[in-house]
N, C-alpha and C. Protein backbone atom coordinates (compact mmCIF):
# COMPACT_ATOMS: atom_id res chain seq x y z
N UNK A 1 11.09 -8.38 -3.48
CA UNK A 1 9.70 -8.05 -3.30
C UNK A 1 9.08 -9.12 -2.40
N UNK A 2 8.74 -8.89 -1.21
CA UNK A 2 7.90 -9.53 -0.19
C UNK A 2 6.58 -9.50 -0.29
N UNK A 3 5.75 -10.20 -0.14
CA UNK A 3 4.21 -9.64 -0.46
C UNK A 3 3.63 -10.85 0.34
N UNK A 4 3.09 -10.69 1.51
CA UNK A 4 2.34 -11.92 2.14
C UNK A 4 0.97 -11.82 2.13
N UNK A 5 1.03 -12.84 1.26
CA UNK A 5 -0.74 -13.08 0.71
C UNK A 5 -1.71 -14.02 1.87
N UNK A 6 -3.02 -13.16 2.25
CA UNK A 6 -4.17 -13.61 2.65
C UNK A 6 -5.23 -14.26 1.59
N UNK A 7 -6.00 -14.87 2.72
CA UNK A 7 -6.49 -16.26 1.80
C UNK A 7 -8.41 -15.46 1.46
N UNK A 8 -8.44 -14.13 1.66
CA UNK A 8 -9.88 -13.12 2.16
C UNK A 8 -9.82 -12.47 0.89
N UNK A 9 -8.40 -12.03 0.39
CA UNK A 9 -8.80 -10.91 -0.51
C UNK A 9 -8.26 -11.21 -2.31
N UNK A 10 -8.76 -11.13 -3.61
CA UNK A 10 -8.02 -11.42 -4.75
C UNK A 10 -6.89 -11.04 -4.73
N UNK A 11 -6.17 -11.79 -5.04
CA UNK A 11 -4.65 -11.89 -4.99
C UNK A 11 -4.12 -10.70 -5.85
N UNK A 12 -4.47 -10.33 -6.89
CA UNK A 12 -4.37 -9.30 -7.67
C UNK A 12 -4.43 -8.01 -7.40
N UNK A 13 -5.98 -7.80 -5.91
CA UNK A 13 -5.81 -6.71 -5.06
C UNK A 13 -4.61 -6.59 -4.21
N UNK A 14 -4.00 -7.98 -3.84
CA UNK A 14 -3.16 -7.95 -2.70
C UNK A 14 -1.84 -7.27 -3.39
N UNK A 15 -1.77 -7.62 -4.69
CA UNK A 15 -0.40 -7.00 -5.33
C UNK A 15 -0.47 -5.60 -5.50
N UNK A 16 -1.80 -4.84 -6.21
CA UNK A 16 -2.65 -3.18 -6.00
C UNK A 16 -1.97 -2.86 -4.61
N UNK A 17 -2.34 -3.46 -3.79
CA UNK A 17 -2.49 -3.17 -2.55
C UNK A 17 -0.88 -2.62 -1.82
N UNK A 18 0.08 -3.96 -2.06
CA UNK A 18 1.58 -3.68 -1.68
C UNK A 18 2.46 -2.68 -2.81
N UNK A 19 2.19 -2.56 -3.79
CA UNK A 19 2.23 -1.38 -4.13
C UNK A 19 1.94 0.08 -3.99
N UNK A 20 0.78 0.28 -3.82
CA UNK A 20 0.48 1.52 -3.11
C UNK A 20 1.17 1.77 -1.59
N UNK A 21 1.35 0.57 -1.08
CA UNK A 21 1.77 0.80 0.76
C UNK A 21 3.62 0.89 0.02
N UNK A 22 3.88 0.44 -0.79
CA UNK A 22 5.37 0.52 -1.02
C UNK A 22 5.67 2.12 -1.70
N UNK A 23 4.30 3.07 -2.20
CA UNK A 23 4.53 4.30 -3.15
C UNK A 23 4.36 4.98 -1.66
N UNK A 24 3.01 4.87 -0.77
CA UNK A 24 2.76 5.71 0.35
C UNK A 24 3.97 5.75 0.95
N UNK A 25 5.15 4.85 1.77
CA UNK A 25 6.35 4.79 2.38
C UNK A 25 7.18 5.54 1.45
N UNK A 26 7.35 5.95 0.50
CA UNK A 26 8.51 6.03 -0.72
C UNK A 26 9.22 5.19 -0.67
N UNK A 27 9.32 3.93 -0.72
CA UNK A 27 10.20 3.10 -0.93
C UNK A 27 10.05 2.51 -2.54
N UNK A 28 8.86 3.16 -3.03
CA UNK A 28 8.86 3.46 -4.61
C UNK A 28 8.63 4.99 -5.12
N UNK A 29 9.31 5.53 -5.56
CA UNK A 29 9.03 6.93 -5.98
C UNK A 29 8.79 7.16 -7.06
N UNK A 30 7.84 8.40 -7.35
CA UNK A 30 7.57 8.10 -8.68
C UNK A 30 8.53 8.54 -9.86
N UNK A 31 8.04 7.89 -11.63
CA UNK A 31 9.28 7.87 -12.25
C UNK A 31 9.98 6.64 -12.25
N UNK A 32 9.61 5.79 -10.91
CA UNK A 32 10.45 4.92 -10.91
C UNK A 32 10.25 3.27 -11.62
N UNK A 33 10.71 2.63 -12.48
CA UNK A 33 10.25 1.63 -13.58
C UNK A 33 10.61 0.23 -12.62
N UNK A 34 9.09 -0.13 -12.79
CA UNK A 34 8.56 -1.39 -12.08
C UNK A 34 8.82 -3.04 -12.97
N UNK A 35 9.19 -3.81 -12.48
CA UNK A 35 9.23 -5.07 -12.85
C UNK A 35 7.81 -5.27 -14.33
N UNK A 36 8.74 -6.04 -15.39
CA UNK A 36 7.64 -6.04 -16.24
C UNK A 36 6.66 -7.08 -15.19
N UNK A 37 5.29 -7.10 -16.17
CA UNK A 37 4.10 -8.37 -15.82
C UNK A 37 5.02 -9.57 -15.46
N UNK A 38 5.47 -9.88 -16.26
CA UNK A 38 5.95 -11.89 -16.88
C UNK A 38 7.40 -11.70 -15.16
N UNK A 39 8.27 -10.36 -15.20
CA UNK A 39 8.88 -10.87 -13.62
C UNK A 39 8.39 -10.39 -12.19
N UNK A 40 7.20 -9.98 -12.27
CA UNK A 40 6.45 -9.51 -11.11
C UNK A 40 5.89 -10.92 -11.19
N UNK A 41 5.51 -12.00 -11.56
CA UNK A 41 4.59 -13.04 -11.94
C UNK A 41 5.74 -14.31 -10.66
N UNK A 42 7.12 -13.94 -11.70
CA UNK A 42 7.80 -14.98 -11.29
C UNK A 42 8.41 -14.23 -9.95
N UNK A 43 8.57 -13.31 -9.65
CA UNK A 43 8.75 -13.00 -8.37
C UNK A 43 8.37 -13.43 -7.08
N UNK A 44 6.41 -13.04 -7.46
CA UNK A 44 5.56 -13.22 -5.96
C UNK A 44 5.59 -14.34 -6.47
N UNK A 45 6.03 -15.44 -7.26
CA UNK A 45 4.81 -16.79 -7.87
C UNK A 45 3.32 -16.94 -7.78
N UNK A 46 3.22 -16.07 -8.85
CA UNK A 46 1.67 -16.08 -9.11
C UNK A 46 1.63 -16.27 -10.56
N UNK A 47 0.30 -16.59 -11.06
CA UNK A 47 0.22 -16.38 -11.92
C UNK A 47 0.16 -15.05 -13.40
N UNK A 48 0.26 -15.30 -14.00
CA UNK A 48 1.21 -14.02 -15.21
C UNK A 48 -0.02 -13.41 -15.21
N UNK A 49 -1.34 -14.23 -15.68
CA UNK A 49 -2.47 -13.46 -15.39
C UNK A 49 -3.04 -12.67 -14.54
N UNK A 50 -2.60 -12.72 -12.82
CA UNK A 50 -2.84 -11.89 -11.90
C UNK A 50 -2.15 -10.79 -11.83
N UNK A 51 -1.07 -11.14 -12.71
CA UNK A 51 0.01 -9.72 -12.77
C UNK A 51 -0.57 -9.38 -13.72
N UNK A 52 -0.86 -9.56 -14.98
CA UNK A 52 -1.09 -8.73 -15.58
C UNK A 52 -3.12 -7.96 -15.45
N UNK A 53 -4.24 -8.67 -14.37
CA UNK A 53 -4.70 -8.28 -13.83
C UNK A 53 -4.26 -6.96 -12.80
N UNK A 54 -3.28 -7.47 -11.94
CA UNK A 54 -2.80 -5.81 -10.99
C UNK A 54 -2.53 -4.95 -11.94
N UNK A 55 -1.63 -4.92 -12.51
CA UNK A 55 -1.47 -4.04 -13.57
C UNK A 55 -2.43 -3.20 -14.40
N UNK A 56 -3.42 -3.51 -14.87
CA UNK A 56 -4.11 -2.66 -15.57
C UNK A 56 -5.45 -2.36 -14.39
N UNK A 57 -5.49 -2.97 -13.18
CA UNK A 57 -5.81 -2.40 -12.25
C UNK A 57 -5.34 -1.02 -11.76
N UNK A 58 -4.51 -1.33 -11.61
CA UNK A 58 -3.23 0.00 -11.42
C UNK A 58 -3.25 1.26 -12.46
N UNK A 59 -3.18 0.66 -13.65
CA UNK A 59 -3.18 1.74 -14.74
C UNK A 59 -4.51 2.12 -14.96
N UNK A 60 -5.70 1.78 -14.53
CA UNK A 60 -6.88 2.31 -14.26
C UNK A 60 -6.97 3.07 -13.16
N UNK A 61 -6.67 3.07 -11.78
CA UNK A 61 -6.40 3.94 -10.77
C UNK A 61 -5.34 5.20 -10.90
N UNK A 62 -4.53 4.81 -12.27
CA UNK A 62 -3.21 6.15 -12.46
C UNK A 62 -2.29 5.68 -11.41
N UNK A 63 -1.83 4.36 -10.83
CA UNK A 63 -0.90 4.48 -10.26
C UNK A 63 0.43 4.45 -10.53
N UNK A 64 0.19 3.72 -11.97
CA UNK A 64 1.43 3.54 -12.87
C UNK A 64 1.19 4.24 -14.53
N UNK A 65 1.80 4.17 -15.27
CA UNK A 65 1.70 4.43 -16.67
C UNK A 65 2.73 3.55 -17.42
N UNK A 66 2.13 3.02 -18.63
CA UNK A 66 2.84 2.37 -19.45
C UNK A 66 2.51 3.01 -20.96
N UNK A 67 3.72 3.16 -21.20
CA UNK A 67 3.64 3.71 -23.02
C UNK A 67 3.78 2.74 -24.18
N UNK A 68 3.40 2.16 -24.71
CA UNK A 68 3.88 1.57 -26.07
C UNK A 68 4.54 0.53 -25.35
N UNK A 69 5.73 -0.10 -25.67
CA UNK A 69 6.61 -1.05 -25.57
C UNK A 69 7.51 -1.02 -23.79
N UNK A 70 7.58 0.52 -23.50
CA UNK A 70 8.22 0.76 -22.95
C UNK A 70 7.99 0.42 -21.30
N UNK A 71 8.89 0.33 -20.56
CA UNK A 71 8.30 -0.37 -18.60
C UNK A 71 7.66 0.28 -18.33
N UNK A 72 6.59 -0.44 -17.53
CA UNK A 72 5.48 0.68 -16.83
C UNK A 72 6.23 1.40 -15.79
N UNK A 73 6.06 2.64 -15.19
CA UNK A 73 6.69 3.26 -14.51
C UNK A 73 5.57 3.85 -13.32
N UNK A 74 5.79 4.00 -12.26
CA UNK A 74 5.26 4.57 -11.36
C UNK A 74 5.19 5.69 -11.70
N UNK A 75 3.62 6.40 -11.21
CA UNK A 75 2.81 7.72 -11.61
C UNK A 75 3.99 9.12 -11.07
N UNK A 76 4.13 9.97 -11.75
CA UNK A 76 4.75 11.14 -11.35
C UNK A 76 3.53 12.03 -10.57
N UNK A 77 2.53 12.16 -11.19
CA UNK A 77 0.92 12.70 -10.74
C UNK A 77 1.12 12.65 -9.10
N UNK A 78 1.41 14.13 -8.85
CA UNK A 78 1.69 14.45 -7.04
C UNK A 78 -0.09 14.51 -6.78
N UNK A 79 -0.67 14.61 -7.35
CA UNK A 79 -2.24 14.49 -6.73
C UNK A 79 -2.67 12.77 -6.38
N UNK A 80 -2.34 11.89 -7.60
CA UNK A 80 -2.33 10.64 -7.51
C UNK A 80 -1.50 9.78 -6.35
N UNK A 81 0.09 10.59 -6.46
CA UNK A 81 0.65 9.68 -4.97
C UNK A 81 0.14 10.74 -3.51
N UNK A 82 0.02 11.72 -3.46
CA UNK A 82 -1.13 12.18 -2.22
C UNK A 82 -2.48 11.44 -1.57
N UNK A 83 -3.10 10.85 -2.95
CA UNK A 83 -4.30 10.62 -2.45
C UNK A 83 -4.25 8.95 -2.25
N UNK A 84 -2.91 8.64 -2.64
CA UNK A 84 -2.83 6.71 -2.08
C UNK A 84 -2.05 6.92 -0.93
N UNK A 85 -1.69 7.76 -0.20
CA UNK A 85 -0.91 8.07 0.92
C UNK A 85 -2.44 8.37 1.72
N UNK A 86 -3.48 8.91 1.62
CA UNK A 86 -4.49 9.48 2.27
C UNK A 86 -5.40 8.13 2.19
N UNK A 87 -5.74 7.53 1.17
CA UNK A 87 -6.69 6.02 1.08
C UNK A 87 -6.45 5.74 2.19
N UNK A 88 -4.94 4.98 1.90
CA UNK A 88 -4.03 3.75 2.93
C UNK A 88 -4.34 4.76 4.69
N UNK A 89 -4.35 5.45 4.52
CA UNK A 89 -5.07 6.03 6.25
C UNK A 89 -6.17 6.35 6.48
N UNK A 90 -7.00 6.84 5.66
CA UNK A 90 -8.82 6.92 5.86
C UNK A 90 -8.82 5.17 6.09
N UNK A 91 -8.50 4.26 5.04
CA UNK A 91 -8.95 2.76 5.39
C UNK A 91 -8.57 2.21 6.77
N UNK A 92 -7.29 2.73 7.41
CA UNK A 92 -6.74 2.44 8.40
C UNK A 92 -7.87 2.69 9.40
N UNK A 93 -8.02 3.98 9.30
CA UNK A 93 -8.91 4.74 10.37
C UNK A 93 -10.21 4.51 10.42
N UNK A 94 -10.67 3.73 9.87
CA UNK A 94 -12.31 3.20 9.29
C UNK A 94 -11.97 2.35 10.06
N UNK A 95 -10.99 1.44 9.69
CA UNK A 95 -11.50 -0.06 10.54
C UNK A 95 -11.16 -0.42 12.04
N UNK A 96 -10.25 1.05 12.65
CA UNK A 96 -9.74 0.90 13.97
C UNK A 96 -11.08 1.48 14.78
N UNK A 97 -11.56 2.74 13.93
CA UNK A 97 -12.68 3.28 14.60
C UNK A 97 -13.87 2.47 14.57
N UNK A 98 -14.10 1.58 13.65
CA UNK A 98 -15.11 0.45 13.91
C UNK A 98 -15.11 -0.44 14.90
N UNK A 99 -13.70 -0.70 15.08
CA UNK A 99 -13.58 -1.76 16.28
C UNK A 99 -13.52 -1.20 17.48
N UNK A 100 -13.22 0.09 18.00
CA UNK A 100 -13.49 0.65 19.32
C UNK A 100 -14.19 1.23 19.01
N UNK A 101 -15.39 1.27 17.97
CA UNK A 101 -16.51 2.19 18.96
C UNK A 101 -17.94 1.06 19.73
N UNK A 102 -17.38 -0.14 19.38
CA UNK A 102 -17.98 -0.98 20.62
C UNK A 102 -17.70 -1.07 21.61
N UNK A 103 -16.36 -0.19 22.06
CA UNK A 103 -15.86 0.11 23.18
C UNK A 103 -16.60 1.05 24.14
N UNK A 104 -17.40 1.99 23.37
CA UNK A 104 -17.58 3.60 24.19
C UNK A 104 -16.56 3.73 25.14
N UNK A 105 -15.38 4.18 24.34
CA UNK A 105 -14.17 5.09 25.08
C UNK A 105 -14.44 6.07 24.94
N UNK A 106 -13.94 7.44 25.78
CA UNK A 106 -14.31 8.83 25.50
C UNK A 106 -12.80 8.97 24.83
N UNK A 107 -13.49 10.26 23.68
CA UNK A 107 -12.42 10.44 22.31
C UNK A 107 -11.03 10.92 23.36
N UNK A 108 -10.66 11.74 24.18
CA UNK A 108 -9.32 12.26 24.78
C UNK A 108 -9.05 11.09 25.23
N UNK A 109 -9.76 9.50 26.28
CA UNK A 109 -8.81 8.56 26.32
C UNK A 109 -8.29 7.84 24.95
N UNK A 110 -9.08 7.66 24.10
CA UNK A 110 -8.62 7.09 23.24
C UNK A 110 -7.35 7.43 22.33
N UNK A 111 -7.29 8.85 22.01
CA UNK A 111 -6.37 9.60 21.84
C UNK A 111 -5.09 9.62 22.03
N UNK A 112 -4.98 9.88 23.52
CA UNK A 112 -3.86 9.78 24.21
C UNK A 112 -3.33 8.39 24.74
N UNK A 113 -3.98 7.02 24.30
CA UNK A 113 -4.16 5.60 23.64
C UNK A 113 -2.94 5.61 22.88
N UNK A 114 -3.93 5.72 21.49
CA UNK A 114 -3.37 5.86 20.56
C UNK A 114 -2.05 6.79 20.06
N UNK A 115 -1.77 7.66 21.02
CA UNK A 115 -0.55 8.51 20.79
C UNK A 115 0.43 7.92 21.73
N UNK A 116 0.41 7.28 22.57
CA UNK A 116 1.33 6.55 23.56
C UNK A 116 1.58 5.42 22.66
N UNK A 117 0.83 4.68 22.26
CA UNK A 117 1.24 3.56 21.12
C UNK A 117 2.13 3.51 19.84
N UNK A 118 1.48 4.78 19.73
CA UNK A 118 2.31 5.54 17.92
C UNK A 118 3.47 5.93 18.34
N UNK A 119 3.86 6.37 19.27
CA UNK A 119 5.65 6.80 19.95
C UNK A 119 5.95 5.40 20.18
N UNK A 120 5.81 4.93 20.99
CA UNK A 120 6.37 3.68 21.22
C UNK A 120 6.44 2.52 20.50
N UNK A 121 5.93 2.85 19.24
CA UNK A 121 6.25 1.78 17.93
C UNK A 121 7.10 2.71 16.93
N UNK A 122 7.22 4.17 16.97
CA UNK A 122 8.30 4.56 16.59
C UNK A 122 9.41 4.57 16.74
N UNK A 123 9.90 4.85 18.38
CA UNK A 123 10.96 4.60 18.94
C UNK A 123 11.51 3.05 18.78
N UNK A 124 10.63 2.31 18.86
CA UNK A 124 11.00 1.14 18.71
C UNK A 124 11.40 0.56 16.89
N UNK A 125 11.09 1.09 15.82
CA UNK A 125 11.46 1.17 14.89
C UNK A 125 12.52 1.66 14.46
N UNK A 126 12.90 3.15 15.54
CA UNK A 126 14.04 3.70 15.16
C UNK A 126 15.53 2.70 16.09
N UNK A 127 14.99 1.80 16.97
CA UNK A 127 15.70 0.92 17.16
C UNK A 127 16.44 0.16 16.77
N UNK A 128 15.15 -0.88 16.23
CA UNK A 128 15.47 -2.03 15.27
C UNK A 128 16.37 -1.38 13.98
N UNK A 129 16.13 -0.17 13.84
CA UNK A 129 17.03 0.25 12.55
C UNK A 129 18.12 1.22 12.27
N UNK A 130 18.30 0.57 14.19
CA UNK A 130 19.76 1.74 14.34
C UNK A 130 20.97 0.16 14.10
């Protein structure tokens, strides 16, 4: 588990945060049983309290569920992993469109911008991971 922490946001969001970007990718699916609190703690090295802060962060948003004794597990709820796949890009798209619209670009250049960029960081991904 990688998680590179900024010095802007609670550390506790930052763990919320790489979770959801790790459920949006599927590189967590749901069903799937997550590190208790106490080795998510010793993992990122944080404190047990911030893990167990993300955590019931999380289980307040439905991103995970925990029963009784048993590991919390990532949400099966296809409405719940839809709509952290949709956040993580409305937020995206909020803060790119904030920063060029001090630009006044017209929307077709920007577009076709942004779609020359998005291929060419794909291709280049499918690179690095050939």
């Amino acid at each position: 588990m990688n998680v590179a922490f900024n010095n802007r946001d609670p550390v506790y969001l930052q763990v919320v945060r790489y979770f959801k970007e790790e459920i949006a990718t599927g590189r967590l699916a749901g069903g799937i049983e997550i590190p208790s609190r106490r080795e998510l703690a010793g993992q990122l090295q944080i404190n047990p309290n911030t893990a167990q802060r993300a955590y019931k962060e999380m289980e307040e948003q439905k991103l995970i569920t925990t029963s009784g004794n048993s590991p919390s597990r990532i949400t099966t709820d296809e409405a719940v992993l839809k709509s952290i796949r949709h956040e993580l890009l409305q937020e995206a798209v909020d803060v790119f469109v904030g920063s060029v619209m001090k630009i006044a670009v017209p929307v077709d250049e920007l577009l076709g911008l942004v779609k020359e960029r998005y291929e060419s960081e794909r291709a280049r991904g499918k690179e690095d991971s050939a």
